[in-house]
N, C-alpha and C. Protein backbone atom coordinates (compact mmCIF):
# COMPACT_ATOMS: atom_id res chain seq x y z
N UNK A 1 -2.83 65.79 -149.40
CA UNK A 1 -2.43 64.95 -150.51
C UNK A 1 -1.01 65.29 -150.92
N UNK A 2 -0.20 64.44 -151.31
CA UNK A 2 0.94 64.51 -151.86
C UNK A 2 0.56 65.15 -153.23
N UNK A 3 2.27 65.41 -153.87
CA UNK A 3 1.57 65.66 -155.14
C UNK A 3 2.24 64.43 -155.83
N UNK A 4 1.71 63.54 -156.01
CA UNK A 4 1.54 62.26 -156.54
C UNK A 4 0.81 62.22 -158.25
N UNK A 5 0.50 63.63 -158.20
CA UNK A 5 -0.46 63.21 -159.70
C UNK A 5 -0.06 63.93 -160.61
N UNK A 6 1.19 64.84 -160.84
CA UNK A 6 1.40 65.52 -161.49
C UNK A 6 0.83 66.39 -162.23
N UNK A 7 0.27 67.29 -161.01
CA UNK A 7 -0.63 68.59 -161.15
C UNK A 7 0.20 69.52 -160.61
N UNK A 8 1.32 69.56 -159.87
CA UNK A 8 1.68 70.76 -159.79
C UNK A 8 2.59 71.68 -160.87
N UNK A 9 2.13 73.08 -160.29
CA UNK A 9 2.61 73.99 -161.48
C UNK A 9 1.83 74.03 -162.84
N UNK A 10 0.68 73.23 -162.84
CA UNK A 10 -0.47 73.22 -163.58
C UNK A 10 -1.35 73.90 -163.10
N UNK A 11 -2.36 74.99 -164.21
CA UNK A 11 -3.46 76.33 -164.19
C UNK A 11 -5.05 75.61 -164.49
N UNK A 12 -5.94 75.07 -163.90
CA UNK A 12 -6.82 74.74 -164.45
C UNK A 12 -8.16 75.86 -164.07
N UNK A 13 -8.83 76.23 -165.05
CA UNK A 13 -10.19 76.43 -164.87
C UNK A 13 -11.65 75.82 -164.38
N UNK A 14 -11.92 76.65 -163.20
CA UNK A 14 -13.19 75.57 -162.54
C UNK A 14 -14.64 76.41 -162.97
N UNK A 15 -15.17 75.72 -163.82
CA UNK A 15 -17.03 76.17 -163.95
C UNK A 15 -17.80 75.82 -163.43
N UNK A 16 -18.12 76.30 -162.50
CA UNK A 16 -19.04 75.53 -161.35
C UNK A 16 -20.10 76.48 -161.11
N UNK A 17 -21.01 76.00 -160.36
CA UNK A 17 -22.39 77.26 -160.15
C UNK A 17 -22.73 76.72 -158.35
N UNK A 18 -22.26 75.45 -158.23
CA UNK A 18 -22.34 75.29 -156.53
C UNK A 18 -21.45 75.46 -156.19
N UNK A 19 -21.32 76.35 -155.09
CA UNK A 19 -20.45 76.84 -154.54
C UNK A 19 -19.53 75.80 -153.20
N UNK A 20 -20.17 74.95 -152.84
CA UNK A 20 -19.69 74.02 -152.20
C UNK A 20 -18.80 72.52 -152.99
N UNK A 21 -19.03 72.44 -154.27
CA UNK A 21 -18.64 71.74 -155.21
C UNK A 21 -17.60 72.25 -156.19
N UNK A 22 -17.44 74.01 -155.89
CA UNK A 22 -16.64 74.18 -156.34
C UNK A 22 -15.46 74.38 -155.42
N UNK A 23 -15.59 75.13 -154.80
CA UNK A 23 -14.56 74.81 -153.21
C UNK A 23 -13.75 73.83 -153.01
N UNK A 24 -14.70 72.24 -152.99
CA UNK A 24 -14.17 71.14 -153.00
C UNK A 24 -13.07 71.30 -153.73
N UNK A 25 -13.33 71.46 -155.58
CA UNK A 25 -12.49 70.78 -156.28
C UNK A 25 -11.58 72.07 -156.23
N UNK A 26 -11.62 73.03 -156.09
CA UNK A 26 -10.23 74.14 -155.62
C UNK A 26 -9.39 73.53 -154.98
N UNK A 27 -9.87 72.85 -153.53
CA UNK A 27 -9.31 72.75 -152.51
C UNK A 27 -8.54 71.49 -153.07
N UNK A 28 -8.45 70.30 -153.73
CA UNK A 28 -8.27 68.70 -154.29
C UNK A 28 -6.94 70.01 -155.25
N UNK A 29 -7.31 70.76 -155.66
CA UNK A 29 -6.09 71.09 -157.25
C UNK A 29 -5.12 71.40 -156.38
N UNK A 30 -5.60 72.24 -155.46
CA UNK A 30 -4.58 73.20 -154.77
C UNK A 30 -4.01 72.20 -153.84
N UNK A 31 -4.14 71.65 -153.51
CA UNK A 31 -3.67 70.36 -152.84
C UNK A 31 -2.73 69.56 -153.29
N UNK A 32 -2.84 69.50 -155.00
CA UNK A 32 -1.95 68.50 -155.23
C UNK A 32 -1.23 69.93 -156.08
N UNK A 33 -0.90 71.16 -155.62
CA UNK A 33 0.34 71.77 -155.61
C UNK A 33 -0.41 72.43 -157.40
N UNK A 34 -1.72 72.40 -157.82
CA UNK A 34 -2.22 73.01 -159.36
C UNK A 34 -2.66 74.44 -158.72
N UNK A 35 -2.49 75.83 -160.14
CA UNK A 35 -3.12 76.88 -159.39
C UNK A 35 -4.98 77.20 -160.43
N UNK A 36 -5.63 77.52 -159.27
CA UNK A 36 -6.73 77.34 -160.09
C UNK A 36 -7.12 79.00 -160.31
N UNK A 37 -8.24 79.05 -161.58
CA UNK A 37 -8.44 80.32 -162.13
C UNK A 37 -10.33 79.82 -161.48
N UNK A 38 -10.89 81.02 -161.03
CA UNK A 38 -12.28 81.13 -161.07
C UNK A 38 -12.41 80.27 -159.83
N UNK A 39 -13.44 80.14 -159.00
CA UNK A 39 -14.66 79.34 -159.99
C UNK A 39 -15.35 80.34 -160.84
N UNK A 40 -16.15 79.85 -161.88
CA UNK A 40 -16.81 80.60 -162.72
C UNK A 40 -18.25 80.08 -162.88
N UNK A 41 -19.31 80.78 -162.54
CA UNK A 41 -20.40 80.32 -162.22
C UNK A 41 -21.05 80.19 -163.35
N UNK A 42 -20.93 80.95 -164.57
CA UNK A 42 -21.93 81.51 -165.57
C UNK A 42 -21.08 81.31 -166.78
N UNK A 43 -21.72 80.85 -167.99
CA UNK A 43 -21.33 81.04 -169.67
C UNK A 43 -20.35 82.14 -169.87
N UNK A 44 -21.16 83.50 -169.72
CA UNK A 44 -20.33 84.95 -170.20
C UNK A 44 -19.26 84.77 -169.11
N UNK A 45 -18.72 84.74 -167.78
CA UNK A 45 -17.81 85.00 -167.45
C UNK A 45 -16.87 83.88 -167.75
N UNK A 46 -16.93 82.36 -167.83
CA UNK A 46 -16.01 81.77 -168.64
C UNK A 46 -15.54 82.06 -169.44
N UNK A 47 -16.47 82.41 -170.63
CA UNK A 47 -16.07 82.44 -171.86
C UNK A 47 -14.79 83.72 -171.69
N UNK A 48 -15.09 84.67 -171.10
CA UNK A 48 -14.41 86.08 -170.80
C UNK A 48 -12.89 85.46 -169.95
N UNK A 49 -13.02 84.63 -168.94
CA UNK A 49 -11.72 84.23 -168.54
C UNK A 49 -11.01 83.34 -169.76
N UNK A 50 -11.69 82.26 -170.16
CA UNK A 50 -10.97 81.65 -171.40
C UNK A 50 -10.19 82.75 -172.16
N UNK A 51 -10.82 83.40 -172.84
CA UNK A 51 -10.35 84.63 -173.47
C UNK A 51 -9.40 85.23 -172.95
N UNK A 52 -9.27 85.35 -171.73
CA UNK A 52 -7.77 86.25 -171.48
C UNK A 52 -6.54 85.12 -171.03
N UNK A 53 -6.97 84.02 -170.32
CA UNK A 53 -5.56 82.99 -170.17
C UNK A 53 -6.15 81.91 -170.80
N UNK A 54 -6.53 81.97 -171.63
CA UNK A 54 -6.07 80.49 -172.67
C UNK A 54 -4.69 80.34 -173.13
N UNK A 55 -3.89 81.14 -172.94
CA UNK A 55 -2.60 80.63 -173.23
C UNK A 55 -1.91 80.28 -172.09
N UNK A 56 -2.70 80.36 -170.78
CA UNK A 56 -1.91 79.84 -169.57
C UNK A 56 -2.78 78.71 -169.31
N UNK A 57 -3.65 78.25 -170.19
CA UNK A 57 -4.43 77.28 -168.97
C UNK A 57 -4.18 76.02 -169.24
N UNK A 58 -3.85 74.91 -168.21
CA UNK A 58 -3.60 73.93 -168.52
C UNK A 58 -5.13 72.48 -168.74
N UNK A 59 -5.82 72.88 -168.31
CA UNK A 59 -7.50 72.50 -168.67
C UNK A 59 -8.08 72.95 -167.61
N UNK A 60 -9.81 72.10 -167.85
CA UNK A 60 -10.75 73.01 -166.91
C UNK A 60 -11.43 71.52 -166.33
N UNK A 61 -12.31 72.11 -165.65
CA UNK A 61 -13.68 71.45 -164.99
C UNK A 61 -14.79 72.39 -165.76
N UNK A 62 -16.00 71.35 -165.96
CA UNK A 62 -16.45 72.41 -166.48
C UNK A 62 -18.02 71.72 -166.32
N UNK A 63 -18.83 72.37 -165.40
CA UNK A 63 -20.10 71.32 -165.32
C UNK A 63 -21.07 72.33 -166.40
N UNK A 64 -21.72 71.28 -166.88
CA UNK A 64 -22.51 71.26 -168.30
C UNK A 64 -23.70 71.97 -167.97
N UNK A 65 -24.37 72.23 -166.33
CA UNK A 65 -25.56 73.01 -166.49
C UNK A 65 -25.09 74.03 -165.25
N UNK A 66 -25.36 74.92 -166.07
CA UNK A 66 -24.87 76.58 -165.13
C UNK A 66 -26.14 77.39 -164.90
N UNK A 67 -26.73 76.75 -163.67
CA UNK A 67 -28.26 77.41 -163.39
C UNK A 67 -29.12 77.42 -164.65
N UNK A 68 -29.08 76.15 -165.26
CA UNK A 68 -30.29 76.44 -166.27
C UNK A 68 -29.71 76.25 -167.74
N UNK A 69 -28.47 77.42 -167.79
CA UNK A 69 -27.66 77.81 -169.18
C UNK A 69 -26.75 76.75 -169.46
N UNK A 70 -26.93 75.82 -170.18
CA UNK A 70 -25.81 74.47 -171.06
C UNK A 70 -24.29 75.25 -171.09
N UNK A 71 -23.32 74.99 -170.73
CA UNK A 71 -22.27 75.44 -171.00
C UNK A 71 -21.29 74.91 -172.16
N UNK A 72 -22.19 74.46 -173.44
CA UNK A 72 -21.43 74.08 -174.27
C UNK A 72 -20.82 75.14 -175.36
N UNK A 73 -21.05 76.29 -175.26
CA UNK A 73 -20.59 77.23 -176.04
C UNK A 73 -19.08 77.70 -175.36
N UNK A 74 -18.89 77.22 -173.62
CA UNK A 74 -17.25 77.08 -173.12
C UNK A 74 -16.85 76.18 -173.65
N UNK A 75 -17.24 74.72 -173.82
CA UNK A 75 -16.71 73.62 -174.28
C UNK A 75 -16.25 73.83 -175.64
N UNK A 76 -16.89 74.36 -176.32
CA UNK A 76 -16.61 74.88 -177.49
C UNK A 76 -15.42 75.76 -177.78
N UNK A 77 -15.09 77.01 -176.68
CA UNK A 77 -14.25 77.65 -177.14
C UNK A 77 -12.58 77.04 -176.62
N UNK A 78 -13.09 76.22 -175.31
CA UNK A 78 -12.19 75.39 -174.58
C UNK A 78 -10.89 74.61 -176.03
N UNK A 79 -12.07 74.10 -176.71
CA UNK A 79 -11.45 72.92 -177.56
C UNK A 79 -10.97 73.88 -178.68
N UNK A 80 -11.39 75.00 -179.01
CA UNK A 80 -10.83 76.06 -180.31
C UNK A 80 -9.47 76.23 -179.77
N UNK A 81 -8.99 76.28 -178.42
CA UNK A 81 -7.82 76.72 -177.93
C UNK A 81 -7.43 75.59 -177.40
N UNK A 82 -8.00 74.25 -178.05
CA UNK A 82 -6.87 73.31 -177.87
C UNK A 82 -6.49 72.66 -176.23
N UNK A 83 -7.79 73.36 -175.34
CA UNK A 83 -7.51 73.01 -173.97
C UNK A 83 -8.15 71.76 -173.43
N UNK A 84 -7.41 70.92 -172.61
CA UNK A 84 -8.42 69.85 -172.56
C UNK A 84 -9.02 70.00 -171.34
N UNK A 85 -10.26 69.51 -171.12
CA UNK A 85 -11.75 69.70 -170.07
C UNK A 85 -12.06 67.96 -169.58
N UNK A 86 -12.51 68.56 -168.82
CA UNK A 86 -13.45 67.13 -168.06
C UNK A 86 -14.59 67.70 -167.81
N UNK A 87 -15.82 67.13 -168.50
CA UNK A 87 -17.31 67.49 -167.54
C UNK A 87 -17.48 66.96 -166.82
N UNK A 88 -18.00 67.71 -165.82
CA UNK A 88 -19.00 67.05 -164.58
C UNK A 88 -20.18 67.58 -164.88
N UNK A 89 -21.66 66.58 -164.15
CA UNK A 89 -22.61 66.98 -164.64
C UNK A 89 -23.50 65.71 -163.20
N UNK A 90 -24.96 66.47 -163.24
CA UNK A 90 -25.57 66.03 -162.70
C UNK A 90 -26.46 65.21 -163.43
N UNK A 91 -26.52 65.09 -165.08
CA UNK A 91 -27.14 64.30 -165.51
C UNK A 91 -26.35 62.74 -166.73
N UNK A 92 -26.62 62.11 -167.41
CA UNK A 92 -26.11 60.79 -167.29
C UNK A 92 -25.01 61.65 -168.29
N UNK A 93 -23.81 61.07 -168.04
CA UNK A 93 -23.08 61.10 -169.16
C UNK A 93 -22.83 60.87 -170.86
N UNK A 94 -24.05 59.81 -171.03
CA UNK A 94 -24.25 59.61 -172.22
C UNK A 94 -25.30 60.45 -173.26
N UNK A 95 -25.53 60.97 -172.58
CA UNK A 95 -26.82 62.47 -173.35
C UNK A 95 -25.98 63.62 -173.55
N UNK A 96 -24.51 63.63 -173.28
CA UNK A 96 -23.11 64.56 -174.16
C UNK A 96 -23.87 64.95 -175.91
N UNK A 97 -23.62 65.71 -176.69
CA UNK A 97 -23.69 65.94 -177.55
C UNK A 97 -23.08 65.19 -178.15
N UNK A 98 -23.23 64.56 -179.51
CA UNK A 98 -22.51 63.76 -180.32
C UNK A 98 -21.05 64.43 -180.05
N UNK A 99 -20.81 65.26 -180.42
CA UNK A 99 -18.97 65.69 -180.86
C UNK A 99 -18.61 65.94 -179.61
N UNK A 100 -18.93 65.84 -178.15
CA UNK A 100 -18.46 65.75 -177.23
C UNK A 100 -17.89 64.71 -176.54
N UNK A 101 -18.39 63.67 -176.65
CA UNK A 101 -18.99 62.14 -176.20
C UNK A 101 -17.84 61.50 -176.03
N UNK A 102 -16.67 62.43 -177.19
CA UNK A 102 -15.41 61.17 -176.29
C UNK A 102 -14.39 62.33 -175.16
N UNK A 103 -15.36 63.22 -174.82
CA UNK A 103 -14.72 64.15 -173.68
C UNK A 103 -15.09 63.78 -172.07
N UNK A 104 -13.52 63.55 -171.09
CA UNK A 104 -14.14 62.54 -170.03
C UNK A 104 -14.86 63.42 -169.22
N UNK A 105 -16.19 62.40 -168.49
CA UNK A 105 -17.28 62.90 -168.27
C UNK A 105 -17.55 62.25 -166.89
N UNK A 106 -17.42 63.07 -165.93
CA UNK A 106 -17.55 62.58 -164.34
C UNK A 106 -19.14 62.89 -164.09
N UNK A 107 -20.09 62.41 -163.08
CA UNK A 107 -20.96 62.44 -162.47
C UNK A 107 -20.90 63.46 -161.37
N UNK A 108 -21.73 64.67 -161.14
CA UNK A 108 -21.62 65.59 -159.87
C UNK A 108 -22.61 65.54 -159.28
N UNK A 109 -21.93 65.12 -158.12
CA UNK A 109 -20.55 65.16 -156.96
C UNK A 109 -19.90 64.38 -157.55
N UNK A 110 -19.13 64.97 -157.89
CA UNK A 110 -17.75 63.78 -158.29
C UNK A 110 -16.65 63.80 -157.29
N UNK A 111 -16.30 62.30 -156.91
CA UNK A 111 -15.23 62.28 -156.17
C UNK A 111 -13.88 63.27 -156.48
N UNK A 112 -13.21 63.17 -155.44
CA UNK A 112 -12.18 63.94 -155.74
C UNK A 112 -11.22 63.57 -156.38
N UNK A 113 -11.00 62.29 -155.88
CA UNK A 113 -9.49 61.30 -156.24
C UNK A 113 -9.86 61.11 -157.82
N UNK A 114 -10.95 60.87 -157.98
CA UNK A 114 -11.19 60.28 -159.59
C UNK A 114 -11.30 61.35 -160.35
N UNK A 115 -11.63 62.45 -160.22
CA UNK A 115 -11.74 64.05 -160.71
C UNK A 115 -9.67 64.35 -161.18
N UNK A 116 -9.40 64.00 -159.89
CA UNK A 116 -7.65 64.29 -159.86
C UNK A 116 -6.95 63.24 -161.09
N UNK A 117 -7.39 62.39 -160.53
CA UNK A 117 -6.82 61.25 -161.45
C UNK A 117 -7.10 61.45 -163.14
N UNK A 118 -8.88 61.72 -163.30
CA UNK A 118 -9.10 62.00 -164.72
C UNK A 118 -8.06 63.53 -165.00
N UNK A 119 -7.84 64.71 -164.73
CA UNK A 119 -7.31 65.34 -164.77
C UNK A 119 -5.64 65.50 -165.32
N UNK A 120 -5.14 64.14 -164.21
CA UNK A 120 -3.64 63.92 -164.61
C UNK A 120 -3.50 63.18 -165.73
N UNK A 121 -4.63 62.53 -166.40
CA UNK A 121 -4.39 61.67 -167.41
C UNK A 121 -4.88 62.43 -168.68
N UNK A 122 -4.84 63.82 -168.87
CA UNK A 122 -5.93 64.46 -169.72
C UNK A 122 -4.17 64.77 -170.67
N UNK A 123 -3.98 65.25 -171.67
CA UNK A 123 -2.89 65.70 -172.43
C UNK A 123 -2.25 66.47 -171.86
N UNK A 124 -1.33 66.73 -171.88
CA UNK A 124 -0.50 67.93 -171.45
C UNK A 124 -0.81 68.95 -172.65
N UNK A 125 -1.29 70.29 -172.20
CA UNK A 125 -0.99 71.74 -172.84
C UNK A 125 0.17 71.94 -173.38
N UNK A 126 0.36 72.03 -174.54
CA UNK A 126 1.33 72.49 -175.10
C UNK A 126 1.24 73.67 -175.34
N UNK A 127 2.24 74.75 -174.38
CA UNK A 127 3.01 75.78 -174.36
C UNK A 127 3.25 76.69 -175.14
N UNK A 128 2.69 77.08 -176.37
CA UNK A 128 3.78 77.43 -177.75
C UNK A 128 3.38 79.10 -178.22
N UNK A 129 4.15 80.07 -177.32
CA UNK A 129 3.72 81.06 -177.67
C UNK A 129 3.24 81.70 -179.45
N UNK A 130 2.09 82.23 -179.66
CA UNK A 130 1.47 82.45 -180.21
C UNK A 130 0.73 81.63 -181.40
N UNK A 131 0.21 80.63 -180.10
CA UNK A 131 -0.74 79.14 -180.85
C UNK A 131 -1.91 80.20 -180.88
N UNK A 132 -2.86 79.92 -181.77
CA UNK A 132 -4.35 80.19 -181.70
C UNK A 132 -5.29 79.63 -181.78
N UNK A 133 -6.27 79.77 -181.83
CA UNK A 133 -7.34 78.65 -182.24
C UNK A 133 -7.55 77.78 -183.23
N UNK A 134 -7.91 76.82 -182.94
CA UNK A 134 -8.43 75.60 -184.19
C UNK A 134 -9.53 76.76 -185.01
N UNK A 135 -8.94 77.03 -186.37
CA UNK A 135 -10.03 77.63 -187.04
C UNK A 135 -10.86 76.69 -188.19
């Protein structure tokens, strides 16, 4: 892929628990020239990477069921630090939690191109040394 989508030099976080689905979407970031952090299979180790580069990250992937465990307590800390996310998920998009619901929400397997595309259209991270959380 070209980098056509203006992902390069962009940090995103991948939460994934299949390992073949996460690969994929490594391989689609890194492709269009983005560097990726994780994959991260589990709640506690997200939450633990969020925590140390949330000030580098430019958003995540972030699928909503992590062997069982809902990963909305990442989504949660994702949005305290102001980062923007895309879920993927194996179940319908519209069963999001109310205060999630206008966060874009892919189907997994999610294509790649449309994963990339939702991605390039997500806000740009703003940069601003010593931002902190939405308290």
């Amino acid at each position: 892929m070209q980098n056509s989508l203006s992902l390069a030099g962009r940090f995103y976080l991948v939460v994934e628990d299949e390992y073949l689905a996460a690969s994929s979407m490594m391989t689609a970031l890194e492709d269009e020239g983005a560097e990726v952090a994780g994959p991260v299979s589990n709640v506690a180790g997200a939450l633990e990477l969020v925590g140390e580069r949330a000030f580098d990250l430019d958003g995540a992937i972030l699928d909503i069921n992590l062997r069982g465990v809902m990963a909305y307590p990442v989504a949660e800390k994702l949005a305290e630090y102001r980062i923007p996310f895309v879920f993927v998920t194996g179940y319908e998009c519209g069963s999001l939690p109310e205060h999630f619901k206008a966060m874009p929400c892919l189907n997994n397997p999610c294509n790649e191109k449309e994963l990339l595309v939702v991605l390039a259209g997500l806000p740009a991270r703003q940069k601003r040394p010593g931002v902190h959380p939405v308290t």
